[in-house]
Protein backbone atom coordinates (compact mmCIF):
# COMPACT_ATOMS: atom_id res chain seq x y z
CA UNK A 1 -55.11 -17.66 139.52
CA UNK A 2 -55.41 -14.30 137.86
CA UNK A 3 -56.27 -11.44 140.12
CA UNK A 4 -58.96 -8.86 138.72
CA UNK A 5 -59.10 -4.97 139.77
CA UNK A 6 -62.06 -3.60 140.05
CA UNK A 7 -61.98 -0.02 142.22
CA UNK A 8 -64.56 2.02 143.21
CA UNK A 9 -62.86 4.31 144.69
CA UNK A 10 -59.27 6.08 143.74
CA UNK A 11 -56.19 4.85 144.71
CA UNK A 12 -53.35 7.20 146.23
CA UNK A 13 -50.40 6.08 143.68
CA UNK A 14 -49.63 3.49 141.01
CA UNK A 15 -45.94 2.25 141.55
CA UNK A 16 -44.20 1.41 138.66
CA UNK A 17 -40.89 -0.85 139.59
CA UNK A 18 -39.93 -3.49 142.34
CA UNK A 19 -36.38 -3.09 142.98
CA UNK A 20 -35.44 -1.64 146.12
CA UNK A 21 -36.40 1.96 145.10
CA UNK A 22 -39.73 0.67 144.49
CA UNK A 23 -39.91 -1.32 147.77
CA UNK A 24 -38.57 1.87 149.99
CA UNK A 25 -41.17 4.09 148.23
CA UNK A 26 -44.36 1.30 149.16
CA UNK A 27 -43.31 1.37 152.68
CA UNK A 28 -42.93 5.09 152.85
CA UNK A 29 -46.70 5.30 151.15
CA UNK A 30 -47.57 1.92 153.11
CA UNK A 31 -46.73 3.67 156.48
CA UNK A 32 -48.69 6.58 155.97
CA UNK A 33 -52.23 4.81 155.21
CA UNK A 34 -51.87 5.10 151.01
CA UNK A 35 -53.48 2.68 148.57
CA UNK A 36 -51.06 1.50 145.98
CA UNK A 37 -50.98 -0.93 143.27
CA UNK A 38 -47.86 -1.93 141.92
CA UNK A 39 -46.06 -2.92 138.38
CA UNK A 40 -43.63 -5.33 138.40
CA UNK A 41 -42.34 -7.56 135.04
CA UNK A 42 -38.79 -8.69 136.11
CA UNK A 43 -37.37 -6.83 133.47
CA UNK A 44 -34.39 -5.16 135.25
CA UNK A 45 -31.84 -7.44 137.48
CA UNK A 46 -30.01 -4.82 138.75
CA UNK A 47 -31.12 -5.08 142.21
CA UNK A 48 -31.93 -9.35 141.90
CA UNK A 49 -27.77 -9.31 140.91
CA UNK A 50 -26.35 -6.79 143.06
CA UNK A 51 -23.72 -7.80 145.62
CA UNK A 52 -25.92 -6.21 148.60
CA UNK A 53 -23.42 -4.43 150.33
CA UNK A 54 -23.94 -1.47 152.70
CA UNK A 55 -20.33 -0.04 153.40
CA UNK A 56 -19.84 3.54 154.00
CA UNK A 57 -16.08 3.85 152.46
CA UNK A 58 -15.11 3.93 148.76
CA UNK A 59 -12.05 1.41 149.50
CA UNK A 60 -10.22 2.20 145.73
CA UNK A 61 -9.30 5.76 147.29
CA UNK A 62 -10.42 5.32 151.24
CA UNK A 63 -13.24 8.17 150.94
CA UNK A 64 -16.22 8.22 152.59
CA UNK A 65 -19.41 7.27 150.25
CA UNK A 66 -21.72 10.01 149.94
CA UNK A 67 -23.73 11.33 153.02
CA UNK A 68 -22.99 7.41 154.53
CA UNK A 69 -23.74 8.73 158.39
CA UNK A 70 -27.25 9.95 157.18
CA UNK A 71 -27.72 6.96 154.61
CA UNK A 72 -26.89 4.05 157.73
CA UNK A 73 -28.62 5.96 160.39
CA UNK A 74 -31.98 5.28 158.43
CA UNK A 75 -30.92 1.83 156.21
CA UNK A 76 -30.36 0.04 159.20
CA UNK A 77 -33.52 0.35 161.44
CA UNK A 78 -35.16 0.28 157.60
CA UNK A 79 -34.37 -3.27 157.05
CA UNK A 80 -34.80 -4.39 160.47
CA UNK A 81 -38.28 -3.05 160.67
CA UNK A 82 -38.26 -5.22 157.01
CA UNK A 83 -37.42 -8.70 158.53
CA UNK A 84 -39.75 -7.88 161.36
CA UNK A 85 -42.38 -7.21 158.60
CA UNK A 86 -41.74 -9.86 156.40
CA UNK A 87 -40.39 -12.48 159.03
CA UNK A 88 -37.14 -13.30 157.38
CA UNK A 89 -33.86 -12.35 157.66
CA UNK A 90 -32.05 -10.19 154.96
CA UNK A 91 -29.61 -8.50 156.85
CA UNK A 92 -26.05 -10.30 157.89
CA UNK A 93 -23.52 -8.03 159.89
CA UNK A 94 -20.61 -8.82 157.70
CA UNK A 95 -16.88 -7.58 158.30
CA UNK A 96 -15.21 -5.88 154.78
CA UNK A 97 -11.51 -7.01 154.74
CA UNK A 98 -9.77 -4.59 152.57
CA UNK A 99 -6.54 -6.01 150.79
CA UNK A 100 -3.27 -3.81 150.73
CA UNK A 101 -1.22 -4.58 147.77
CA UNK A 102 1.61 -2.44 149.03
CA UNK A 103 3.22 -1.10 152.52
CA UNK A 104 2.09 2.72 150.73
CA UNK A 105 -1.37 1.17 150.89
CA UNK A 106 -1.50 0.77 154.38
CA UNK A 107 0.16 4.27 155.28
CA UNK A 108 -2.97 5.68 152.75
CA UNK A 109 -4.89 3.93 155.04
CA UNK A 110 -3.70 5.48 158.21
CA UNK A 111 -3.93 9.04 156.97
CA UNK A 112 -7.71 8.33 156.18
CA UNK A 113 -8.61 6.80 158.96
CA UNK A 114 -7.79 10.08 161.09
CA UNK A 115 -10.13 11.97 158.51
CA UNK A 116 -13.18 12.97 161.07
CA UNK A 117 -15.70 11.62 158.28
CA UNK A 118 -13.59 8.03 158.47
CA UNK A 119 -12.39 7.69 161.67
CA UNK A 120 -15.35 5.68 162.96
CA UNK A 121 -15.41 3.15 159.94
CA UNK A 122 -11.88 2.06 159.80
CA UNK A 123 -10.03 0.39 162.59
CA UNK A 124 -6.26 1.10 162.28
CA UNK A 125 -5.81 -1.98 163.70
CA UNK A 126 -4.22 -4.23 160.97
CA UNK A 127 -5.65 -8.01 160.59
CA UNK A 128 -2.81 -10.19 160.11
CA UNK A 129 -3.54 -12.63 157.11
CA UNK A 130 -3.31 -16.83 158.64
CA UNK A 131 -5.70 -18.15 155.90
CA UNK A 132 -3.07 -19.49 152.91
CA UNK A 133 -5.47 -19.55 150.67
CA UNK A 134 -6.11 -15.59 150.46
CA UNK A 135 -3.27 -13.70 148.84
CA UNK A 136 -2.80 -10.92 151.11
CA UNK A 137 1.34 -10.50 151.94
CA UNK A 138 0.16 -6.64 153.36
CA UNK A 139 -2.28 -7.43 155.61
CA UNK A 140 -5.88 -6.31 155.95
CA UNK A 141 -7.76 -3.40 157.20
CA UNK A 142 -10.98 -3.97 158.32
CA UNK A 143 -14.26 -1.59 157.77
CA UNK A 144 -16.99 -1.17 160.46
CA UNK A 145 -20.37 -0.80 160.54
CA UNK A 146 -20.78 -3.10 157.50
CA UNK A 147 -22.93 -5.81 156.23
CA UNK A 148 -24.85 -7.46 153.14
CA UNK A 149 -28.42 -7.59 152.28
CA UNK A 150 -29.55 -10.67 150.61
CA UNK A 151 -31.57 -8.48 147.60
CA UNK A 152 -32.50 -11.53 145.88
CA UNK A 153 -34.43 -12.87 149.17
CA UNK A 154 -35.89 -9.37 150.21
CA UNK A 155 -37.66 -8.96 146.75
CA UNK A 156 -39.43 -12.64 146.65
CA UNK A 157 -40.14 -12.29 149.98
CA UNK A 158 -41.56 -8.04 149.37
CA UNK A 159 -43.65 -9.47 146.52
CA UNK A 160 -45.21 -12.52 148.09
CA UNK A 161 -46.41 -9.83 150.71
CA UNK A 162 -47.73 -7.21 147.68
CA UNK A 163 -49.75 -10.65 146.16
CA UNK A 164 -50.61 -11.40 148.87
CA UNK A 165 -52.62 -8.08 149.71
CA UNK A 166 -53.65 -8.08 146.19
CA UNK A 167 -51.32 -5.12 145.26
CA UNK A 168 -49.23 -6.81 142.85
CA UNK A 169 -49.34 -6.79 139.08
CA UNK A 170 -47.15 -8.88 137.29
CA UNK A 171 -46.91 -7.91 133.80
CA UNK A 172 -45.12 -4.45 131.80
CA UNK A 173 -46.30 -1.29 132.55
CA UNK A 174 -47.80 -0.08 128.56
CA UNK A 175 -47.05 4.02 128.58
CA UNK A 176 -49.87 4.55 125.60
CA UNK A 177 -52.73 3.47 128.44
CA UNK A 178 -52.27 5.85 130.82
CA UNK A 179 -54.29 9.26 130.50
CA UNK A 180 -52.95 12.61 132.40
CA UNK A 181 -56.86 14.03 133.57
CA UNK A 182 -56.92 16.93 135.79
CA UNK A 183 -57.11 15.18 139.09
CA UNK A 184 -56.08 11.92 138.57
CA UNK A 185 -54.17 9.86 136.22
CA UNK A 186 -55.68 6.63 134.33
CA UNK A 187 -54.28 3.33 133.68
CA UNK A 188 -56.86 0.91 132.46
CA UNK A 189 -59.20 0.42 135.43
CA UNK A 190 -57.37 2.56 137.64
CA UNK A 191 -57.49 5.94 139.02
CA UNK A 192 -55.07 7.40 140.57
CA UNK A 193 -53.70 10.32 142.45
CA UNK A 194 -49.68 10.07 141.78
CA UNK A 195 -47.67 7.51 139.69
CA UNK A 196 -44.12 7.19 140.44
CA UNK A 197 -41.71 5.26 138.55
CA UNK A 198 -39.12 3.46 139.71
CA UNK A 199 -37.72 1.69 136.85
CA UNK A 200 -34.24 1.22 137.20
CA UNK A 201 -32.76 1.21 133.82
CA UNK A 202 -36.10 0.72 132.11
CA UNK A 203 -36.71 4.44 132.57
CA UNK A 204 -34.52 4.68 129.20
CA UNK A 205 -38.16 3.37 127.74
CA UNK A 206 -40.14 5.70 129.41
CA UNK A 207 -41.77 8.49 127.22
CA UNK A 208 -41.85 10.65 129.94
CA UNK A 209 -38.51 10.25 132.19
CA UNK A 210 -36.12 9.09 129.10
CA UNK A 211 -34.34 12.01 128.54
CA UNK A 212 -33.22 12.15 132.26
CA UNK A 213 -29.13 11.64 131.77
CA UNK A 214 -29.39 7.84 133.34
CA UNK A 215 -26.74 5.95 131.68
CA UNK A 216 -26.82 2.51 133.27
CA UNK A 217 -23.62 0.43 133.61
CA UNK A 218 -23.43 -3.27 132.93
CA UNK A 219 -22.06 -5.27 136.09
CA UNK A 220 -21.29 -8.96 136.07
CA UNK A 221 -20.97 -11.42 138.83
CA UNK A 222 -19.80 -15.03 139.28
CA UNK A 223 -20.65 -17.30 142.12
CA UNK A 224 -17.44 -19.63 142.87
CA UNK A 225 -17.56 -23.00 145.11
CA UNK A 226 -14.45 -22.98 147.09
CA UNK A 227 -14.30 -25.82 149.75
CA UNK A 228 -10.84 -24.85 151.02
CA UNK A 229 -11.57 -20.82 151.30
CA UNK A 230 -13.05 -20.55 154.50
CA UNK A 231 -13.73 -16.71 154.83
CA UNK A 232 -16.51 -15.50 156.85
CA UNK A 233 -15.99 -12.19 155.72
CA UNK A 234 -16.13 -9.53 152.87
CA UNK A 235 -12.56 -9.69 151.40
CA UNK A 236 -12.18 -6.73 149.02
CA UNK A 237 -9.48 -6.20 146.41
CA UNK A 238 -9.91 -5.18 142.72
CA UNK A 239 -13.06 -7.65 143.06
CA UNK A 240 -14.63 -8.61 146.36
CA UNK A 241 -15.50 -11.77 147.69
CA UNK A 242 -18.52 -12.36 149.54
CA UNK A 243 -19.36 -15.62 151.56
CA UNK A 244 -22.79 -16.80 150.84
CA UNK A 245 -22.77 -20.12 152.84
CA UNK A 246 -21.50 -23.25 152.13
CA UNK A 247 -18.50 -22.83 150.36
CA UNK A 248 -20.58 -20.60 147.95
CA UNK A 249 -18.75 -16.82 147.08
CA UNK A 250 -20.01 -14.39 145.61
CA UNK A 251 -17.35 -12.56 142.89
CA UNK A 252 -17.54 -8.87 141.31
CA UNK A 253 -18.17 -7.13 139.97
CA UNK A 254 -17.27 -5.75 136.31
CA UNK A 255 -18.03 -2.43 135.11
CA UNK A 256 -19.14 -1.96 130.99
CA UNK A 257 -20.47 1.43 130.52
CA UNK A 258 -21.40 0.59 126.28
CA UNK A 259 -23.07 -2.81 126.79
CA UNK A 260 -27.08 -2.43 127.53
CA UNK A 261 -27.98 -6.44 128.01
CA UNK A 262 -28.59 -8.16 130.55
CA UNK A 263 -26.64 -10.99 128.84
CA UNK A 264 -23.27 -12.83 131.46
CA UNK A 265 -20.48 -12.15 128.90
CA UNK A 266 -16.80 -14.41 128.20
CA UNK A 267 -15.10 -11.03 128.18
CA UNK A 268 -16.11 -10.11 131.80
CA UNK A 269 -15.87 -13.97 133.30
CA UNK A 270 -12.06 -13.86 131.91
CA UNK A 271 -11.90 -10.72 133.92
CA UNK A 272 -12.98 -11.83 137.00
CA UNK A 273 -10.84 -14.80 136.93
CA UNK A 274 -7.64 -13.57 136.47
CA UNK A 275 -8.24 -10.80 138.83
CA UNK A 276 -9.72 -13.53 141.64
CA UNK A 277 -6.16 -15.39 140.60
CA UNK A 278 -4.33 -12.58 142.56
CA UNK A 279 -6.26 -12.67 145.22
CA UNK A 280 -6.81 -16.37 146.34
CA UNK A 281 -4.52 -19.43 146.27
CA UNK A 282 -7.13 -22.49 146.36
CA UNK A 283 -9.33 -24.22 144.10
CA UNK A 284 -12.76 -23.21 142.95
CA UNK A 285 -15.37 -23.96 140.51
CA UNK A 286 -17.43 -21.34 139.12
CA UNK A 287 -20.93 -22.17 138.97
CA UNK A 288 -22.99 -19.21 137.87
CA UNK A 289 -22.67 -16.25 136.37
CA UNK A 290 -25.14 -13.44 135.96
CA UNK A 291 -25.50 -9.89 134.94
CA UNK A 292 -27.65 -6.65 135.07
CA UNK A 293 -27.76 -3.24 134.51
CA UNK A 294 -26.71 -0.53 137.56
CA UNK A 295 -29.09 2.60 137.26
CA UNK A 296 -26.17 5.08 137.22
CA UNK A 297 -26.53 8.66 136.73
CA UNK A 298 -23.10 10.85 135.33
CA UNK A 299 -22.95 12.74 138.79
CA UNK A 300 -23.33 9.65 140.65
CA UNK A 301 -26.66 11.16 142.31
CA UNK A 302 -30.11 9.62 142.32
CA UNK A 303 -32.88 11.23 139.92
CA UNK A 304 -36.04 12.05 142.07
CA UNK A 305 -38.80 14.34 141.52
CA UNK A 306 -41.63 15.56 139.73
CA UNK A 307 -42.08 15.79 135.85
CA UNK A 308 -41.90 19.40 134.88
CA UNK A 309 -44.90 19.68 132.80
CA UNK A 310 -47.18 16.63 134.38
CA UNK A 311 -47.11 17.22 138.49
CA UNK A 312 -48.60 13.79 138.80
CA UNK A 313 -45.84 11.88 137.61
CA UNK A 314 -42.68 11.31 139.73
CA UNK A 315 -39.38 9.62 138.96
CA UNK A 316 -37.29 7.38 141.62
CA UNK A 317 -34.39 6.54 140.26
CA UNK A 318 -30.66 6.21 139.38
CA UNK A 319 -29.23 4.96 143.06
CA UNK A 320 -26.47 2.96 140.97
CA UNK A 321 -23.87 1.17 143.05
CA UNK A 322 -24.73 1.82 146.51
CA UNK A 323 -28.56 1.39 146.18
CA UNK A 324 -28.84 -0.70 149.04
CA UNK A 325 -27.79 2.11 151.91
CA UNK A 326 -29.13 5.21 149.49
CA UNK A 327 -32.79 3.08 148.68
CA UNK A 328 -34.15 4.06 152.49
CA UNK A 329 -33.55 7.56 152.35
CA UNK A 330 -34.79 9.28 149.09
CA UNK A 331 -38.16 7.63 149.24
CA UNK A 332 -38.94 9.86 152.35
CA UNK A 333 -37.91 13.23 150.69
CA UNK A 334 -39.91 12.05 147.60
CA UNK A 335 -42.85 11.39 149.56
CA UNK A 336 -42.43 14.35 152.03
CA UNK A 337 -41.72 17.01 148.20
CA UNK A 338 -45.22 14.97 146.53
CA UNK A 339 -47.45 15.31 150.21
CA UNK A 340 -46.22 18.40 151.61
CA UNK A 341 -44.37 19.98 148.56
CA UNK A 342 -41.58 19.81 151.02
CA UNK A 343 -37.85 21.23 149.05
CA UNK A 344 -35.84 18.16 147.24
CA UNK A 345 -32.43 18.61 148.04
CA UNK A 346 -30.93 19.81 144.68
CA UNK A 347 -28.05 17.06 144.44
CA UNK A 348 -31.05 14.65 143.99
CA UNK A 349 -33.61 16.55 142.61
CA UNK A 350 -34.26 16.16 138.49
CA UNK A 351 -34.58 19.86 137.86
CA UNK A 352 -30.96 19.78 138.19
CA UNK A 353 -31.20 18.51 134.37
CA UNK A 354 -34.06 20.81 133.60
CA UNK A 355 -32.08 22.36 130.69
CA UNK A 356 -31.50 18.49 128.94
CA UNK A 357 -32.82 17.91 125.85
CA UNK A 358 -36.97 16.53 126.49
């Protein structure tokens, strides 16, 4: 059944995008009593793909991930209040094993973990490897405060709820129809106050946002069945390994900063492989493989703010590999700079790139 809009009255903002920018930004206008409607036309995989990990070190170098204390202290009540909402479960409190390759590895790791911003993520207790079929001679150093969230399961489940409120349009958002008026914008049979756009890497599309310095960067994945495995943890190396259930891993990711599909590639399965054949000893078939496009910006910062010559449109955007703990937070200062012309941090905010090229 086709739903039909039909509004009387204005709504408060037209959300363009359903990955988890787009979800954080609905609950931040949801919470405070705003009509939305919402765009959605599956599109971009970046957030359906992604590994779903919210870890607060950067375990190639053992640095901490940007602002991580701020980012968990609002992710994790964020998705809790989610499953309450949506009465599922998408969050798993999930160990990360890191892998030492070397004895210098695990001294690196000691000198971090007395680094104040560190100190309460990694345990400088070492895990002694038992389980012959992980590869892991140096031991293991285990992260804190870590865990997965199932993406793929949070966005069915976040738009069954938007359908089911009759907020939910399934089909591409077509720039040419919407009209900048004074105090609203139009789109079709809608008014509305604010649209925000939350595209991913779609925004390279978008007449207004495209010149914003969004790169995107390819990332593949493979899911492995390995009946002889038996981790119940995040074991991370020059790919991680996460248990989904049943024998079922997940294996990633690549990086391709030139390729723009959202096409699984031989080049990066041959890749994982042989870098999954240092880590684990057992036998494993591979049974998918998928791929999408991280919304990654060249300063590693998200894009948010207002469009310097149309105040009515907003960008939320470019939370690349770590969107799952950043996706919370920069919905509220977006909200709090469009409702109360509150100040956008300037790391984040897109005036930052105010001199690019429009």
């Amino acid at each position: 059944m086709v739903s039909v809009f039909y509004f009387c009255n204005m709504i408060d903002c037209i959300v363009v995008g359903l990955g988890l920018a787009g979800i954080a930004f609905c609950e931040e206008l949801e919470a405070e009593g705003k009509k939305i409607i919402v765009f959605e036309d599956d599109s971009q995989k970046s957030s359906t793909v992604a590994g779903g990990l919210y870890n607060p070190v950067i375990l190639k170098r053992f640095t901490p991930v940007w602002n991580a204390d701020e980012q968990l202290e609002v992710a994790l009540p964020f998705y809790e209040a989610l499953e309450e909402k949506l009465q599922t479960s998408i969050d798993e409190k999930l160990p990360v094993m890191r892998r030492f390759a070397a004895i210098e590895e695990q001294n690196m790791w000691f000198e971090a973990s007395d680094k104040p911003k560190l100190s309460k993520y990694l345990d400088t207790q070492l895990v002694i490897n038992t389980n012959e079929a992980v590869d892991a001679p140096f031991s293991l150093g285990k992260v804190k405060e870590t865990g997965r969230i199932f993406t793929g399961k949070l966005l069915k489940a976040y738009r069954e709820y938007l359908q089911a409120k009759n907020y939910l349009r399934n089909e591409s958002f077509q720039y040419e129809k919407l009209t900048i008026e004074d105090e609203f914008v139009q789109y079709q049979n809608i008014q509305a106050k604010k649209i925000v756009f939350c595209e991913g890497f779609g925004i390279k599309k978008n007449p207004y946002f495209s010149y914003l310095p969004l790169n995107g960067t390819k990332g593949e994945l493979l899911f492995i069945k390995a009946p002889t495995l038996k981790i119940d943890y995040v074991l991370k190396s020059s790919v991680f390994l996460i248990p989904q259930g049943n024998d079922v891993y997940t294996v990633g990711a690549t990086y391709n900063w030139t390729d723009k599909t959202n096409t699984a590639t031989e080049e990066a399965k041959r890749e994982l492989v042989t870098k999954l054949s240092k880590l684990i000893n057992c036998e494993y078939e591979i049974i998918a493989h998928v791929a999408g496009i991280r919304p990654t910006v060249i300063d590693r910062r998200p894009l948010v703010g207002i469009h310097p010559e149309n105040p009515k449109l907003a960008v939320l955007n470019g939370l690349g590999t770590r969107g799952v703990m950043i996706a919370p937070t920069v919905p509220k200062q977006l909200y709090k700079h469009l409702e109360y012309q509150a100040e956008l941090p300037n790391e984040i905010n897109i005036k930052r790139f105010e001199d690019a090229d429009a």
